[in-house]
PDB file of N, CA and C in Angstrom:
ATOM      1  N   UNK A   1      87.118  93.175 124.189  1.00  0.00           N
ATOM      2  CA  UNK A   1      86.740  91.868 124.700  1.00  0.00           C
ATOM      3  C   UNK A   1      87.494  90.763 123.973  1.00  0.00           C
ATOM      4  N   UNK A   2      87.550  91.041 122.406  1.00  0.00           N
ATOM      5  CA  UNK A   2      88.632  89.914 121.748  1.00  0.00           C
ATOM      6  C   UNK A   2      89.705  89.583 122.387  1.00  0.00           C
ATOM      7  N   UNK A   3      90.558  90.760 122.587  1.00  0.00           N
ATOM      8  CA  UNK A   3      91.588  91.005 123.201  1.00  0.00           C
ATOM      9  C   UNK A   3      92.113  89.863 124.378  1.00  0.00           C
ATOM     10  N   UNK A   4      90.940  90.204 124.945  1.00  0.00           N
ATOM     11  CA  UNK A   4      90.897  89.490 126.344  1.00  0.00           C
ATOM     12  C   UNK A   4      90.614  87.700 126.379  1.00  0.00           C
ATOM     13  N   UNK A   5      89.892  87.905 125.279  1.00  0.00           N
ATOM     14  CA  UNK A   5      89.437  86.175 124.829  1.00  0.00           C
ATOM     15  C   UNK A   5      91.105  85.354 124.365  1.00  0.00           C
ATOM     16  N   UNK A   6      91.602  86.548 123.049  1.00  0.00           N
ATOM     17  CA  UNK A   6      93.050  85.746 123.250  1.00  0.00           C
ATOM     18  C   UNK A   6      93.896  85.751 124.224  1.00  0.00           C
ATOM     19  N   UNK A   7      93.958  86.351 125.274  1.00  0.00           N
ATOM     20  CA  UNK A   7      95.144  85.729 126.371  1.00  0.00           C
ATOM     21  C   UNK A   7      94.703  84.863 126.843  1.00  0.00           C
ATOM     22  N   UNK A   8      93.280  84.129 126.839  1.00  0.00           N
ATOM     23  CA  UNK A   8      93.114  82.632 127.689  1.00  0.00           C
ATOM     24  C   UNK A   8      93.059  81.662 126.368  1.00  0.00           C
ATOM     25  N   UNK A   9      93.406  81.851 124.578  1.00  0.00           N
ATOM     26  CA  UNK A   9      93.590  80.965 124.352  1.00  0.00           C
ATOM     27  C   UNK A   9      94.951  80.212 124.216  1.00  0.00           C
ATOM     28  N   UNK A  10      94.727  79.042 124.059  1.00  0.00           N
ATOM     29  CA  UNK A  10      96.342  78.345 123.662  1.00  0.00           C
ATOM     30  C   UNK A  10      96.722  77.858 122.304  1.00  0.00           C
ATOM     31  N   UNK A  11      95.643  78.129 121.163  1.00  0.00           N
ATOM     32  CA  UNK A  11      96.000  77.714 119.836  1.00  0.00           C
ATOM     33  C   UNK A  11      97.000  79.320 119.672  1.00  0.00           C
ATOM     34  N   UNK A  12      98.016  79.214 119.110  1.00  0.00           N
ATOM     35  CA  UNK A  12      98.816  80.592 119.228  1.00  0.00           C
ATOM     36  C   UNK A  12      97.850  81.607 117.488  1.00  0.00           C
ATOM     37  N   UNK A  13      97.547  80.567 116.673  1.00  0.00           N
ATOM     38  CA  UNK A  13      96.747  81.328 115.442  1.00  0.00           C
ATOM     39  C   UNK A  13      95.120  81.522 115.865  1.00  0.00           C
ATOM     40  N   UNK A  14      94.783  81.044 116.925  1.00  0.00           N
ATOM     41  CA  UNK A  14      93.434  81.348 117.289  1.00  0.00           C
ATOM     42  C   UNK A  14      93.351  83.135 117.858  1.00  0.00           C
ATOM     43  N   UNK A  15      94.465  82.451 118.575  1.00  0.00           N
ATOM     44  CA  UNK A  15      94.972  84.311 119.620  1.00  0.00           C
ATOM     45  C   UNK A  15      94.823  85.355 118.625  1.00  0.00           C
ATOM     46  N   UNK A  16      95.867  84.849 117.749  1.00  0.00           N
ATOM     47  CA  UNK A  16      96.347  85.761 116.885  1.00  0.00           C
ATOM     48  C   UNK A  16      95.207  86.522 115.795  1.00  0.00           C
ATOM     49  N   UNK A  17      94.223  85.773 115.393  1.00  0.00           N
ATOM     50  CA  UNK A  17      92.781  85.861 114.796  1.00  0.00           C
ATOM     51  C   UNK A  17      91.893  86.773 115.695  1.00  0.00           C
ATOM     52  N   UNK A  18      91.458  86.768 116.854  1.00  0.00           N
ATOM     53  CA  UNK A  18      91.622  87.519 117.470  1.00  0.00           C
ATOM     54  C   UNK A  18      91.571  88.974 117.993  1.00  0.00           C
ATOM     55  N   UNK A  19      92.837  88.768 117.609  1.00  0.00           N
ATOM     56  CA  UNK A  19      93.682  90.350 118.196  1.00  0.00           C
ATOM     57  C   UNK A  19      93.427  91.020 116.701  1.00  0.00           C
ATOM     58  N   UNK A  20      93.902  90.377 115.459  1.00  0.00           N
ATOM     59  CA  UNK A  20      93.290  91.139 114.642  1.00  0.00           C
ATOM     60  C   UNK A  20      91.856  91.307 114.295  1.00  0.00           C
ATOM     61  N   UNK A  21      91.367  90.874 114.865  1.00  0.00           N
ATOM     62  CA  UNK A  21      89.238  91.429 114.822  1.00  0.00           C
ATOM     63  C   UNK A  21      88.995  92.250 115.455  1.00  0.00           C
ATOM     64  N   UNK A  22      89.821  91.994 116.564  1.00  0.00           N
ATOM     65  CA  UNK A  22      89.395  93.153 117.903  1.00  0.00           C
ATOM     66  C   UNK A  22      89.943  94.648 117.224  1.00  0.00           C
ATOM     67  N   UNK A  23      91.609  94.673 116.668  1.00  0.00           N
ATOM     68  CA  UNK A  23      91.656  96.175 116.012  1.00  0.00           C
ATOM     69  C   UNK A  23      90.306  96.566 114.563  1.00  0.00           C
ATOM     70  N   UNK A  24      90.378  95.161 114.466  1.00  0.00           N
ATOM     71  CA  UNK A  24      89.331  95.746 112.778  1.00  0.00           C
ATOM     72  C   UNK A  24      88.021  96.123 113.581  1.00  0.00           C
ATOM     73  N   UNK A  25      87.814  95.442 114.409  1.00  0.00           N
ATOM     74  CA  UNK A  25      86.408  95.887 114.783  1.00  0.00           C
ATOM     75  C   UNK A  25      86.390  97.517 115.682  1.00  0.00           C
ATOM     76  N   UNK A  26      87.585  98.030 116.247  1.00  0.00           N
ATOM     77  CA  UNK A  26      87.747  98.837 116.688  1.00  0.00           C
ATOM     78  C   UNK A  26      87.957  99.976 115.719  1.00  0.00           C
ATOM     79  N   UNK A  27      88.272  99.637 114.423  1.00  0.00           N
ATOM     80  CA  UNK A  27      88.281 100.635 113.589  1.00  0.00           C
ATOM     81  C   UNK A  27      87.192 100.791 112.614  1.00  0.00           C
ATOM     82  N   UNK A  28      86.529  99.821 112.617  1.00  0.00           N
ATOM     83  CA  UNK A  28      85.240 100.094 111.972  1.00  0.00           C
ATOM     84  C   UNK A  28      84.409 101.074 113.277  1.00  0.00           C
ATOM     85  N   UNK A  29      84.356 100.891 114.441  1.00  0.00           N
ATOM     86  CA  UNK A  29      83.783 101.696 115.505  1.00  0.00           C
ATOM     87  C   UNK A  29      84.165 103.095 115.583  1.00  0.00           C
ATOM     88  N   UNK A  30      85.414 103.551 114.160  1.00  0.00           N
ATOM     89  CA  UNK A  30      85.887 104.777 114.900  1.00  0.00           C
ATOM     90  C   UNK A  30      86.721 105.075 116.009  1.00  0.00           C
ATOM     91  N   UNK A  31      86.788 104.142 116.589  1.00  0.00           N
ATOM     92  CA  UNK A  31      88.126 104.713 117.523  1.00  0.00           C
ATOM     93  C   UNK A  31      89.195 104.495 117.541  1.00  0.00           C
ATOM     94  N   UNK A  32      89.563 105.668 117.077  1.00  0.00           N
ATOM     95  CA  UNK A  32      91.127 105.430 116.450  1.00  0.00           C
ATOM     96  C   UNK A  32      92.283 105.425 117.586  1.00  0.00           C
ATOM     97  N   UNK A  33      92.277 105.489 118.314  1.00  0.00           N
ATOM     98  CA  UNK A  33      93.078 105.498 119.202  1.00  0.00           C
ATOM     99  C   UNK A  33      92.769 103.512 120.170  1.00  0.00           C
ATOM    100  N   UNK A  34      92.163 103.109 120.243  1.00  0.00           N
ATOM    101  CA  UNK A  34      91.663 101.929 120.183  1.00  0.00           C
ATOM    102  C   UNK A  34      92.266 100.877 119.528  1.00  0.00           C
ATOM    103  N   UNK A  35      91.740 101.253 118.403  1.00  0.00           N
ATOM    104  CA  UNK A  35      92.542 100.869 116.987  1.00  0.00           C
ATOM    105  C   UNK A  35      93.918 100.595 117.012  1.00  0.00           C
ATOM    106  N   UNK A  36      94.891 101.643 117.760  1.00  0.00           N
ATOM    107  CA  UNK A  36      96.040 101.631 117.702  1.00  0.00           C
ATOM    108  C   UNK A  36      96.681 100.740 118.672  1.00  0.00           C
ATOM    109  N   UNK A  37      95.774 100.457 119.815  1.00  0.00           N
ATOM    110  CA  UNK A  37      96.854 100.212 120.716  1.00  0.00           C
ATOM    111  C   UNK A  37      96.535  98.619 120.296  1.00  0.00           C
ATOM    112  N   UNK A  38      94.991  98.067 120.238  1.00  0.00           N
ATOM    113  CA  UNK A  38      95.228  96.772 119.519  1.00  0.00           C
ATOM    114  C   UNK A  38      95.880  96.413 118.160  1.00  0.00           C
ATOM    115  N   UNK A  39      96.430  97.130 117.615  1.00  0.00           N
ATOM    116  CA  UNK A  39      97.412  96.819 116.815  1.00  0.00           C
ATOM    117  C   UNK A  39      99.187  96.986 116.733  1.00  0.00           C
ATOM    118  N   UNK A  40      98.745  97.839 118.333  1.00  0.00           N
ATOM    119  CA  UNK A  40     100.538  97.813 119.025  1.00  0.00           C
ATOM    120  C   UNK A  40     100.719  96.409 119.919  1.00  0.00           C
ATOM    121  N   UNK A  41      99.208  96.238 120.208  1.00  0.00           N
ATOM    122  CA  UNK A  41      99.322  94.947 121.206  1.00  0.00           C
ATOM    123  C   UNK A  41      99.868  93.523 120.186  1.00  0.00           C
ATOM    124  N   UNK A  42      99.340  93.149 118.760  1.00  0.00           N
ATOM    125  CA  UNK A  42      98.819  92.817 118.239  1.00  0.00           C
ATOM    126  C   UNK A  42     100.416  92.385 117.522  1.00  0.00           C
ATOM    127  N   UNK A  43     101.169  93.279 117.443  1.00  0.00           N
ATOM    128  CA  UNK A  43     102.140  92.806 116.785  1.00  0.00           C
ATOM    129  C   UNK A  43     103.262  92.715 117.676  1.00  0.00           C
ATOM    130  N   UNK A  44     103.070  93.287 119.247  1.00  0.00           N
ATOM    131  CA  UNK A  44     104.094  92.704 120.288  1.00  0.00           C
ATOM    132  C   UNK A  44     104.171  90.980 120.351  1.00  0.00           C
ATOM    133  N   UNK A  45     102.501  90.924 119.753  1.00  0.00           N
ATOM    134  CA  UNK A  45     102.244  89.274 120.263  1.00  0.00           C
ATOM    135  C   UNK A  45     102.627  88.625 119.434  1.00  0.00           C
ATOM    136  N   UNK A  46     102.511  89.009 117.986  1.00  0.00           N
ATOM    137  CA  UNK A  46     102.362  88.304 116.936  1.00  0.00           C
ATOM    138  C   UNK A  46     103.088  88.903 115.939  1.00  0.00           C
ATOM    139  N   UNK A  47     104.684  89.168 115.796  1.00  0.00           N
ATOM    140  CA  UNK A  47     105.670  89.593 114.696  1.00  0.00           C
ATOM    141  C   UNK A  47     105.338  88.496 113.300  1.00  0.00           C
ATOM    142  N   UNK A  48     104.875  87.339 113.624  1.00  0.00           N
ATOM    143  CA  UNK A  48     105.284  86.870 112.794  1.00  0.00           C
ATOM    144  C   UNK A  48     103.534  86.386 112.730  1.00  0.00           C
ATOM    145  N   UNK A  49     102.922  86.332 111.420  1.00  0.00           N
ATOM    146  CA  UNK A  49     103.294  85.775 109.888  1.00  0.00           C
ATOM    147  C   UNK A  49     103.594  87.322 109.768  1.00  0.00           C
ATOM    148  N   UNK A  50     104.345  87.202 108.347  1.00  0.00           N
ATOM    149  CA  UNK A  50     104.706  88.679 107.488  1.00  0.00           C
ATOM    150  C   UNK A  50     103.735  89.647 107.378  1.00  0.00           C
ATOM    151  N   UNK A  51     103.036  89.151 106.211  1.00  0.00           N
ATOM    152  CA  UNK A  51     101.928  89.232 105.966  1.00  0.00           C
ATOM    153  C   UNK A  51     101.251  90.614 106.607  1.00  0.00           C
ATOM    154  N   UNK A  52     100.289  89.996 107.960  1.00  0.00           N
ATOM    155  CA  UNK A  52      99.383  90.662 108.268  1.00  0.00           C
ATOM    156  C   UNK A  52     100.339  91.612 109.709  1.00  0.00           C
ATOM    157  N   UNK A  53     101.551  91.499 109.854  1.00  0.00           N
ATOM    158  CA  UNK A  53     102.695  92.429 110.416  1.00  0.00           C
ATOM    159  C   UNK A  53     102.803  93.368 109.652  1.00  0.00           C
ATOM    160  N   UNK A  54     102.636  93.760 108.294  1.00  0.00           N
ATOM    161  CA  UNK A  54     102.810  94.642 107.570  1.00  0.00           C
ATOM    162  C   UNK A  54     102.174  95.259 107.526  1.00  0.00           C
ATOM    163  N   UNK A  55     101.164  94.930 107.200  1.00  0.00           N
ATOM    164  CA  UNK A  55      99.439  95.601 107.054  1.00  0.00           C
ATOM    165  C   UNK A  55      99.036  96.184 108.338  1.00  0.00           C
ATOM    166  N   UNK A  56      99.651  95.618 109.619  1.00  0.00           N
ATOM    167  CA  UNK A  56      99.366  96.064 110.986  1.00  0.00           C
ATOM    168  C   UNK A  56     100.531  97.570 110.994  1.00  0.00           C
ATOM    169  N   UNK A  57     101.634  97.822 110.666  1.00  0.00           N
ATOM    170  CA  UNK A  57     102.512  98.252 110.719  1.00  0.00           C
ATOM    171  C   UNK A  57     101.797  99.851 109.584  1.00  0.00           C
ATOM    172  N   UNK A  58     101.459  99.091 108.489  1.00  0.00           N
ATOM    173  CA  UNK A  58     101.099  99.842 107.489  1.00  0.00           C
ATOM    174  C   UNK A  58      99.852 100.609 108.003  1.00  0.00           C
ATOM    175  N   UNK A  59      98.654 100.380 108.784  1.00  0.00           N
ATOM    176  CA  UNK A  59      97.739 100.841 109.425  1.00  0.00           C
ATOM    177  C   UNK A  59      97.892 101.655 110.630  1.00  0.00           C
ATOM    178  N   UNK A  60      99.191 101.323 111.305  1.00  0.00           N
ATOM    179  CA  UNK A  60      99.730 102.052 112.366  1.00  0.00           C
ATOM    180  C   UNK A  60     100.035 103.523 111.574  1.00  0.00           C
ATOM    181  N   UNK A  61     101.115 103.269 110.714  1.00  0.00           N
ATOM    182  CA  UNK A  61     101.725 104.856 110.168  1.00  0.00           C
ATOM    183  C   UNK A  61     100.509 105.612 109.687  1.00  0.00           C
ATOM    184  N   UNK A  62      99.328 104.601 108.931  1.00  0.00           N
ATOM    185  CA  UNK A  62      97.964 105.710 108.510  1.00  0.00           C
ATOM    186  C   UNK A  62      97.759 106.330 109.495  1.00  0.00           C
ATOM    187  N   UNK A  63      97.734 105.718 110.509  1.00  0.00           N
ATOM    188  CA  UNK A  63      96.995 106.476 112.061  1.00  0.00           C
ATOM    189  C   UNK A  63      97.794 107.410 112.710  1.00  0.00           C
ATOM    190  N   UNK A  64      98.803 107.327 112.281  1.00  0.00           N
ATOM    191  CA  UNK A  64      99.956 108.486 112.997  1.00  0.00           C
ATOM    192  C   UNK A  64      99.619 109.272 112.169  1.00  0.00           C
ATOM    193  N   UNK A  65      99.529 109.323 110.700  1.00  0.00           N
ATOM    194  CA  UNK A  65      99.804 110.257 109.796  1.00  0.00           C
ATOM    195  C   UNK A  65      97.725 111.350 109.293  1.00  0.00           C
ATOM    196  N   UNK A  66      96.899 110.591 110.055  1.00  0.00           N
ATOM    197  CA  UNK A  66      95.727 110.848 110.456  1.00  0.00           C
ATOM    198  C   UNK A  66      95.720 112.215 111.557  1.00  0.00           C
ATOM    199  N   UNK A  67      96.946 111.492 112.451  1.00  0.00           N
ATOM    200  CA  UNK A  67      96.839 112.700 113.466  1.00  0.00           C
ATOM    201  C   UNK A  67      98.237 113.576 113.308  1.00  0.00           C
ATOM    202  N   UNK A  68      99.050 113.226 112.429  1.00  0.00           N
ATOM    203  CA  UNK A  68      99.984 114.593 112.513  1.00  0.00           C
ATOM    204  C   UNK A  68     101.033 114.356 112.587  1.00  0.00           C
ATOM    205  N   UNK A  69     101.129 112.715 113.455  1.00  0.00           N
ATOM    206  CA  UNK A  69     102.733 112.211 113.745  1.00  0.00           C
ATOM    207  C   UNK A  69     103.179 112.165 112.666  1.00  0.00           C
ATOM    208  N   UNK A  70     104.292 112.632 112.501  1.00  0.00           N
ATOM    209  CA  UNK A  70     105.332 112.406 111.432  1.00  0.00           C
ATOM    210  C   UNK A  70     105.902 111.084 111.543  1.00  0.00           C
ATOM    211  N   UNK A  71     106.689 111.955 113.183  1.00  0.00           N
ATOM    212  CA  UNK A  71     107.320 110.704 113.877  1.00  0.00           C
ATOM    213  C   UNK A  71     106.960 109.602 113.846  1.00  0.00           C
ATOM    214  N   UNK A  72     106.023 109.129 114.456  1.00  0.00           N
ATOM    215  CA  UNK A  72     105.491 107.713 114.279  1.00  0.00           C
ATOM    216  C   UNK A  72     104.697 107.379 113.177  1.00  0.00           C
ATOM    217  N   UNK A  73     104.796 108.255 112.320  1.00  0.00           N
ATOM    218  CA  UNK A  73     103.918 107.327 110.666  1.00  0.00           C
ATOM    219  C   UNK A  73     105.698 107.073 109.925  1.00  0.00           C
ATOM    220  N   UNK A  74     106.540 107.709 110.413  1.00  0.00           N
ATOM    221  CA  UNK A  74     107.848 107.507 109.542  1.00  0.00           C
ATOM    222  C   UNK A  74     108.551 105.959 110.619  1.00  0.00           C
ATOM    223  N   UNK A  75     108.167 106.039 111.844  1.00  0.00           N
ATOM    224  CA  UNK A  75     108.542 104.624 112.647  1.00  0.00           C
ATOM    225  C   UNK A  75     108.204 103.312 111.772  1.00  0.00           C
ATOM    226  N   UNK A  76     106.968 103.760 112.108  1.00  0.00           N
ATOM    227  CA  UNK A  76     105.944 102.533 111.370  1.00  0.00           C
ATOM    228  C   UNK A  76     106.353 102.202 110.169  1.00  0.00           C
ATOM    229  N   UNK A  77     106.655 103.097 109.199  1.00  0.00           N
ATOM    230  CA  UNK A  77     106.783 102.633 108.077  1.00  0.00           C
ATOM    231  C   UNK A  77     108.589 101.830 107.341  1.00  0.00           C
TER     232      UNK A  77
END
């Protein structure tokens, strides 16, 4: 539902606030696959600040490397 709340806003750091609650809250729920795609969404939208691109990036490879991907925990990282 976050998700969805940021594509109708127009502050671009409101969006961006957001998209990262919606993955945290999706990973506190356990679903890891959830998890992932709001944080693939998350940094299509939002490369930039550094910062929390890293930590999104850095949480991606945990989740690959959770399920086995090599491949994509060695992308991510």
């Amino acid at each position: 539902e976050l998700d969805r709340v940021a594509e109708g806003l127009t502050d671009p750091a409101a969006a961006r606030d957001a998209r990262w609650q919606a993955a945290a809250l999706q990973g506190k729920a356990g679903d890891r696959a959830a998890e992932q795609r709001a944080l693939e969404r998350y940094l299509a939208r939002h490369p930039q600040p550094l910062v929390p691109a890293v930590e999104a990036r850095h949480r991606l490879a945990e989740l690959a490397r959770e399920r086995g991907d090599r491949r994509m925990e060695t992308a991510w990282t």
